[in-house]
C-alpha atoms as a PDB file:
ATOM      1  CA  UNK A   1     204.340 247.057  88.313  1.00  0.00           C
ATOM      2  CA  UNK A   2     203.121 247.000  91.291  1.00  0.00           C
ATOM      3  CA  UNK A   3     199.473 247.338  92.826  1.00  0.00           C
ATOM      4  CA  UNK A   4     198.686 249.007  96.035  1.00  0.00           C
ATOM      5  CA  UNK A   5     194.845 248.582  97.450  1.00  0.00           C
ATOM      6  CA  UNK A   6     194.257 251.854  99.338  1.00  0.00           C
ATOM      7  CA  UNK A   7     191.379 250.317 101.529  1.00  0.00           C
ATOM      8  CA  UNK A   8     190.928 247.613 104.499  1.00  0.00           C
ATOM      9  CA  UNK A   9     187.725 246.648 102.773  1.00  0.00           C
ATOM     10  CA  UNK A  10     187.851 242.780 102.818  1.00  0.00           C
ATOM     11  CA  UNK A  11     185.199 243.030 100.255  1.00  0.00           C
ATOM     12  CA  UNK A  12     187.141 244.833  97.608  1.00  0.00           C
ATOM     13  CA  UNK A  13     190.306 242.685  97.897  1.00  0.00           C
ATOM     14  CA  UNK A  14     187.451 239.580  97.087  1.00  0.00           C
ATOM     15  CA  UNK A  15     186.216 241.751  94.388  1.00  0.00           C
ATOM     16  CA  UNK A  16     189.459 242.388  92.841  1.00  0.00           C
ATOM     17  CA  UNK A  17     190.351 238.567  92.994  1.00  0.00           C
ATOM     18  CA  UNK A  18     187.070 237.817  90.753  1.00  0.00           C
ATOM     19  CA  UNK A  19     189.301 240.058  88.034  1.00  0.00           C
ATOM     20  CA  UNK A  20     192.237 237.985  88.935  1.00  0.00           C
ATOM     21  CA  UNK A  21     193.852 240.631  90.769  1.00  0.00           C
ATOM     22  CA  UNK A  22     195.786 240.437  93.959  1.00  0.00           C
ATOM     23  CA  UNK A  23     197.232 243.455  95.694  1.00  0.00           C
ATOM     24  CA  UNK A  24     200.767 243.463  96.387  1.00  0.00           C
ATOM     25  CA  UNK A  25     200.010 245.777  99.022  1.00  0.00           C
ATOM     26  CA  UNK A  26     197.403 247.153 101.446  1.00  0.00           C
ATOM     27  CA  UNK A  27     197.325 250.324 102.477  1.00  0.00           C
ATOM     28  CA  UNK A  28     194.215 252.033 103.961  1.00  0.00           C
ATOM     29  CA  UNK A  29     194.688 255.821 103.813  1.00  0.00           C
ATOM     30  CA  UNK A  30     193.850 257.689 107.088  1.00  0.00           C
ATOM     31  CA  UNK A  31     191.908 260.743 105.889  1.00  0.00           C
ATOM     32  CA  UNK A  32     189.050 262.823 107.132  1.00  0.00           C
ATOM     33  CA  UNK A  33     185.840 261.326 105.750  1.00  0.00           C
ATOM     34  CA  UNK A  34     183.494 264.093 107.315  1.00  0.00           C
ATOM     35  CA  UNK A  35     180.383 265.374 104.660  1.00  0.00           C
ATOM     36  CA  UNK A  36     181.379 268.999 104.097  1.00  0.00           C
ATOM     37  CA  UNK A  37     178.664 271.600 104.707  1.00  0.00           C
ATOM     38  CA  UNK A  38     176.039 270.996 102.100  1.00  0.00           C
ATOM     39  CA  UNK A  39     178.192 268.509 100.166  1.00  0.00           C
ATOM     40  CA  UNK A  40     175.994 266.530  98.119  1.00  0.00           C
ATOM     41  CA  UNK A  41     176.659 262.349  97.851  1.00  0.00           C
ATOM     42  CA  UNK A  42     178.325 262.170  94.512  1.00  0.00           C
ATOM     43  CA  UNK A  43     180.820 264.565  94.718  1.00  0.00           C
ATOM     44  CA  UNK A  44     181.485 263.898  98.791  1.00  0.00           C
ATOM     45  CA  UNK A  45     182.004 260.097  96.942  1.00  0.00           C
ATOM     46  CA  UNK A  46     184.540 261.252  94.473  1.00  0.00           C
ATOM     47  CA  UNK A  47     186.631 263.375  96.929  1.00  0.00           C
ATOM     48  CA  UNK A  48     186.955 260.758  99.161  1.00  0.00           C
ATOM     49  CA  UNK A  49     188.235 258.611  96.628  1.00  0.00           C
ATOM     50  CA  UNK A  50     190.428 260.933  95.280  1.00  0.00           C
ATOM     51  CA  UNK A  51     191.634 262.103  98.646  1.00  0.00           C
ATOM     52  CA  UNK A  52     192.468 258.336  99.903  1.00  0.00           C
ATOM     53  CA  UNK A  53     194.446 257.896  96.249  1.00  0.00           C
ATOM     54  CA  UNK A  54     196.376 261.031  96.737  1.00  0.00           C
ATOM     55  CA  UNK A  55     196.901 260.465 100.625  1.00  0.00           C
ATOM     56  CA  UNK A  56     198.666 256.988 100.647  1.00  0.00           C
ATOM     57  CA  UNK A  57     202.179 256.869  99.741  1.00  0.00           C
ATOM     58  CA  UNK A  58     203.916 254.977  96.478  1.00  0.00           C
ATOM     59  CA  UNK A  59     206.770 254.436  94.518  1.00  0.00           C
ATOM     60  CA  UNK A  60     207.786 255.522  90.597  1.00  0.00           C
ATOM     61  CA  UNK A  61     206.806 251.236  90.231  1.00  0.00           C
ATOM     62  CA  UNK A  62     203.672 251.413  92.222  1.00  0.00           C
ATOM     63  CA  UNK A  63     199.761 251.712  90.720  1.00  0.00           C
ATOM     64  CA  UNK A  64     197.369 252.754  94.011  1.00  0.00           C
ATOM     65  CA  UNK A  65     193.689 251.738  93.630  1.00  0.00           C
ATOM     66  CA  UNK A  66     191.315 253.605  95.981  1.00  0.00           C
ATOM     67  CA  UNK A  67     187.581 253.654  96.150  1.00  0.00           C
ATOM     68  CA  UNK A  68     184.849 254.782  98.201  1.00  0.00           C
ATOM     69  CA  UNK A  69     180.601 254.187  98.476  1.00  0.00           C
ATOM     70  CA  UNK A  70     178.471 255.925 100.068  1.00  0.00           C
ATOM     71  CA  UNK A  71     174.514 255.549  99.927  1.00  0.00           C
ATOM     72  CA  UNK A  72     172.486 258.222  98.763  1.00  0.00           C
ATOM     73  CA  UNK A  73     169.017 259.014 100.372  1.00  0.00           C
ATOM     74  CA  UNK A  74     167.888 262.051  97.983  1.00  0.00           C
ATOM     75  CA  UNK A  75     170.565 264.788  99.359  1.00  0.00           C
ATOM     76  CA  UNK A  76     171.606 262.898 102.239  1.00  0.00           C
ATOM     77  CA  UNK A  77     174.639 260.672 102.813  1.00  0.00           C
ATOM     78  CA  UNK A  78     174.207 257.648 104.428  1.00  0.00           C
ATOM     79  CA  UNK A  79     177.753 256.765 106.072  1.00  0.00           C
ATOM     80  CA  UNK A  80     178.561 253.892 107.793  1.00  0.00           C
ATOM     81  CA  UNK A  81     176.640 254.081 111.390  1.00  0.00           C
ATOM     82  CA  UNK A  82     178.264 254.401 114.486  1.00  0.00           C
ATOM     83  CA  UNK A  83     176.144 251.883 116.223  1.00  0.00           C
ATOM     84  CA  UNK A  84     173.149 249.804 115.731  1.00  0.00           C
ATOM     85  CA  UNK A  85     170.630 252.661 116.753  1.00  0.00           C
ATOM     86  CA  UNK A  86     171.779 254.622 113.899  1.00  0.00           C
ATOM     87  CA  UNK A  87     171.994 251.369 111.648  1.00  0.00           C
ATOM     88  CA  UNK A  88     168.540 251.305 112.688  1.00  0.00           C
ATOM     89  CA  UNK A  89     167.441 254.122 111.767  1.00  0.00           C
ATOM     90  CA  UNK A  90     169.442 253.851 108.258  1.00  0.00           C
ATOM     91  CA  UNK A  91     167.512 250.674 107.339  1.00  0.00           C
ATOM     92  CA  UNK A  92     163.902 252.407 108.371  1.00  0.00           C
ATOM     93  CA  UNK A  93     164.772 255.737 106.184  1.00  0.00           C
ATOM     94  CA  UNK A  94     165.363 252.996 103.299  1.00  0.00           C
ATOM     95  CA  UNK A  95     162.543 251.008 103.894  1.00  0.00           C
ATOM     96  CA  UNK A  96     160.212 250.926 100.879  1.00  0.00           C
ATOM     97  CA  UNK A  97     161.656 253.291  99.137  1.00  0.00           C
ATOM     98  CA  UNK A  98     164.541 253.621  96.236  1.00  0.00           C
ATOM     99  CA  UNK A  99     168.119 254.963  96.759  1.00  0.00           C
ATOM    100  CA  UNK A 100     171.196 255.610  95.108  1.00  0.00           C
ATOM    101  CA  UNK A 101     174.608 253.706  95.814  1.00  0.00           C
ATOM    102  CA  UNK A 102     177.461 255.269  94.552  1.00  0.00           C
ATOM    103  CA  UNK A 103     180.980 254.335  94.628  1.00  0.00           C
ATOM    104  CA  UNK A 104     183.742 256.180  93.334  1.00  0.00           C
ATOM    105  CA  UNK A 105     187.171 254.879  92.156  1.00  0.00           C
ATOM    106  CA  UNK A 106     190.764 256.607  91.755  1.00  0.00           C
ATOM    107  CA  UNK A 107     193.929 255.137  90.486  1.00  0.00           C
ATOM    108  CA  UNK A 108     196.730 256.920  90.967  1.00  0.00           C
ATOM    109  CA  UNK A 109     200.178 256.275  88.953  1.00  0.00           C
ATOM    110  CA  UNK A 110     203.319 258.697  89.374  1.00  0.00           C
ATOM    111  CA  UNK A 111     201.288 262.399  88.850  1.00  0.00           C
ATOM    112  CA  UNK A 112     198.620 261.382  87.193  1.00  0.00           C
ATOM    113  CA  UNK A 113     195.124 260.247  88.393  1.00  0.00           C
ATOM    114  CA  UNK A 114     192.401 258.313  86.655  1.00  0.00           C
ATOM    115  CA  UNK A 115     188.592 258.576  88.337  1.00  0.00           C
ATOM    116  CA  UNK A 116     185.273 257.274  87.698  1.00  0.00           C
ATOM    117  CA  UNK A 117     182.335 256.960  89.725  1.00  0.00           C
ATOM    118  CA  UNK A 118     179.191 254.899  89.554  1.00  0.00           C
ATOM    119  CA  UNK A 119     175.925 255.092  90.464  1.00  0.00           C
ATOM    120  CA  UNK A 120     173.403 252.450  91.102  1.00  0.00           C
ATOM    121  CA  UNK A 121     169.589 252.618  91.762  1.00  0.00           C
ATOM    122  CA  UNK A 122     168.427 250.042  94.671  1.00  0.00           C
ATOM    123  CA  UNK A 123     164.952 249.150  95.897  1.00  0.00           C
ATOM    124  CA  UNK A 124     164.777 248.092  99.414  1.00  0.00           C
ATOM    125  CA  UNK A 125     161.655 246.487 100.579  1.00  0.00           C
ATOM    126  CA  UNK A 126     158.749 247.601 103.537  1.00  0.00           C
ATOM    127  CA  UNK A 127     161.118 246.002 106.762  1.00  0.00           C
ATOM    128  CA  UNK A 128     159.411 244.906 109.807  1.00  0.00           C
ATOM    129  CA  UNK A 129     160.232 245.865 113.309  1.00  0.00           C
ATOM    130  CA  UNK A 130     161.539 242.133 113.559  1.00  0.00           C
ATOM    131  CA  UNK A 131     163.248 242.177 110.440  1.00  0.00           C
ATOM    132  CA  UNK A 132     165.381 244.963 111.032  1.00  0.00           C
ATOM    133  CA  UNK A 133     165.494 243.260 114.713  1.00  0.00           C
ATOM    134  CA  UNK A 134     167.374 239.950 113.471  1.00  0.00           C
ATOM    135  CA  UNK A 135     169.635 242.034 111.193  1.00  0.00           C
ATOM    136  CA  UNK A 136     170.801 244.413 113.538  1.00  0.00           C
ATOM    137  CA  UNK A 137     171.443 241.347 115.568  1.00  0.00           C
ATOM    138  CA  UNK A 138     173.309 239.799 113.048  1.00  0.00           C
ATOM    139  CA  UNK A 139     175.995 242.169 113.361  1.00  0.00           C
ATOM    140  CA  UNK A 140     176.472 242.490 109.496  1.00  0.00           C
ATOM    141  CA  UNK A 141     175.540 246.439 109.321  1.00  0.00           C
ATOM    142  CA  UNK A 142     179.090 247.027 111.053  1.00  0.00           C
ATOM    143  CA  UNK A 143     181.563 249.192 108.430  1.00  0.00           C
ATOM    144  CA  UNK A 144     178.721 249.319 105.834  1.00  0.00           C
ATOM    145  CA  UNK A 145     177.303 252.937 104.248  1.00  0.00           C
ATOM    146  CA  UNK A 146     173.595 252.495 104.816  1.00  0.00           C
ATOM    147  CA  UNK A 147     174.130 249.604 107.273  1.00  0.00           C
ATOM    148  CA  UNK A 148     173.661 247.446 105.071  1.00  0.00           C
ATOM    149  CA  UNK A 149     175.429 244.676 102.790  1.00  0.00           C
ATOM    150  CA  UNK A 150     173.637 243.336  99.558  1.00  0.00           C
ATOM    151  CA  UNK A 151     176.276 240.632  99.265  1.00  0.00           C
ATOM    152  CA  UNK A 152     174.991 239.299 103.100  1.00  0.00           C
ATOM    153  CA  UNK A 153     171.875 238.760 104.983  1.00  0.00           C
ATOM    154  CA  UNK A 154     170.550 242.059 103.937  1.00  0.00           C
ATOM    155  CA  UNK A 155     170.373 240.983 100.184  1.00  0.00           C
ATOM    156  CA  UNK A 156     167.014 239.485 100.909  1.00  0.00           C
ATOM    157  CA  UNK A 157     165.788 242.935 101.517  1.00  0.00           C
ATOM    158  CA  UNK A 158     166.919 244.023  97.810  1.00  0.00           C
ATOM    159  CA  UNK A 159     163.718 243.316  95.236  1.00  0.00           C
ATOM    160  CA  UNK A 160     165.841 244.982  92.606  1.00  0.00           C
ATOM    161  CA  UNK A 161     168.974 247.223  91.443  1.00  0.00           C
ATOM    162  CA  UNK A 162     168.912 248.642  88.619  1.00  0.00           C
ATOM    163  CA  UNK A 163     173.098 249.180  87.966  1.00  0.00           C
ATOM    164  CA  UNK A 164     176.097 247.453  89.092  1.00  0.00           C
ATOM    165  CA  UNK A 165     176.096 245.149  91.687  1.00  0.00           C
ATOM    166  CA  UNK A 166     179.921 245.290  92.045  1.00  0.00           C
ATOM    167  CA  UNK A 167     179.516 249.070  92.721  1.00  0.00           C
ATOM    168  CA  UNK A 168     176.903 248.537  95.559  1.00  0.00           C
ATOM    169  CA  UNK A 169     178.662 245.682  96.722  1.00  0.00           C
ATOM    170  CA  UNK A 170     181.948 248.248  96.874  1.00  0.00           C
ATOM    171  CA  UNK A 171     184.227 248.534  93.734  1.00  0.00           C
ATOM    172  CA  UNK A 172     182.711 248.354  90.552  1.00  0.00           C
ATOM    173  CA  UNK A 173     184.733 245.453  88.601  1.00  0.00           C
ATOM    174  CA  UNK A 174     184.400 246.909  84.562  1.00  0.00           C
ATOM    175  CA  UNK A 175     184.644 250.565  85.209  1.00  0.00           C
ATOM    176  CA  UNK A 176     188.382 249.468  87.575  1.00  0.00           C
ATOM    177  CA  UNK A 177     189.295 247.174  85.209  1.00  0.00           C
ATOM    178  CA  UNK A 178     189.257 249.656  82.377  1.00  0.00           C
ATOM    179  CA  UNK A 179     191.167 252.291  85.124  1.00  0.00           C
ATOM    180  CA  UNK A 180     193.538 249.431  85.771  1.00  0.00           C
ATOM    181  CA  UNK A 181     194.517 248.691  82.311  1.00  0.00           C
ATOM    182  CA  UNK A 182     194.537 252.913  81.588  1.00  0.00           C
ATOM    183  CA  UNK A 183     196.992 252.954  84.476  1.00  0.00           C
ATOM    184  CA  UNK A 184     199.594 250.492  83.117  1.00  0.00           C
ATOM    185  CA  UNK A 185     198.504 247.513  85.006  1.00  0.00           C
ATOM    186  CA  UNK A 186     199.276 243.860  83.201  1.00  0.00           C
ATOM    187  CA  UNK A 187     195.122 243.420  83.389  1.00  0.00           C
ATOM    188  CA  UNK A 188     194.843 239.793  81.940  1.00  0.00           C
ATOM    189  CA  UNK A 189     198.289 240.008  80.653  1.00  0.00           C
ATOM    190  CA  UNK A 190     197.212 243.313  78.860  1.00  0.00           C
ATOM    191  CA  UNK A 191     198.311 246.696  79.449  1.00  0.00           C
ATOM    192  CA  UNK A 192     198.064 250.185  77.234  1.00  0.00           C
END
């Protein structure tokens, strides 16, 4: 059995490895990721991740993993900004305040498609001009929904999550596990 990561995410290939799980393949699906009109941040989440399972191509021996976050300020999605002005203003709409993270997963084997989705609660602290100054400077909002990365500099901005840290970080490790090992995949040496 093979297992095919359907994302480029360097972050979720580390995550999987802390599960002692290496893709045999990478594949990152090439799918509109667009908000529909009025599409509120969990489902928009979910489809993705279902889309980008369903899009990528696999054989009868082949498991796909996909996954997707997004961060969730009340209605509105927070994608991954298109440049450090709108990375800016990401990380000033979060400032003091509380937000969702979710992050959906799909694993697709043959026909059949197992999903779950997370959602974590995340406190960000009151940011300074300069703060958000020396982050954006950092470079380390680049490819990140909210522009921002717990697991990095921005971390220090995080008082408290109440969830999984996995999940905000960008695949959340017991909820694919348990997909995994649904799926068929030797998890551990253990499959269903």
């Amino acid at each position: 059995m093979k297992l095919i990561l359907g994302s480029g995410s360097p972050r979720r290939r580390e995550l999987l490895a802390q599960i002692g799980v290496e893709a045999d393949d990478i594949r990152p699906p090439d799918i509109d990721e667009d908000p529909r009109p009025g599409e509120l941040p969990r489902p928009y989440c979910v489809r993705l991740a279902r889309e980008k399972a369903l899009a990528i191509p696999a054989g009868d021996d082949e498991i796909v993993l996909s996954a997707d976050t997004t961060v969730a300020l009340g209605r509105r999605i927070l994608g991954k900004p298109a440049d450090a002005a709108e990375a800016a203003e990401f990380l000033f709409a979060l400032s003091g305040r509380r937000h969702r993270v979710v992050t959906a997963v799909a694993v697709r084997r043959g026909g059949q498609l197992w999903e779950r989705d997370v959602v974590t609660q995340v406190k960000m602290k009151r940011l300074s001009d300069a703060e958000v100054n020396a982050y954006l400077a950092s470079e380390d909002w680049r490819g990140k929904a909210g522009g921002y990365a717990i697991q990095g500099p921005a971390g220090a901005f995080v008082p408290w999550i109440s969830g999984s840290f996995s999940a905000v970080v960008g695949l959340p490790l017991a909820e694919t596990a348990n997909l995994l090992v649904a799926a068929g995949y030797p998890l551990y040496g253990v499959s269903e």
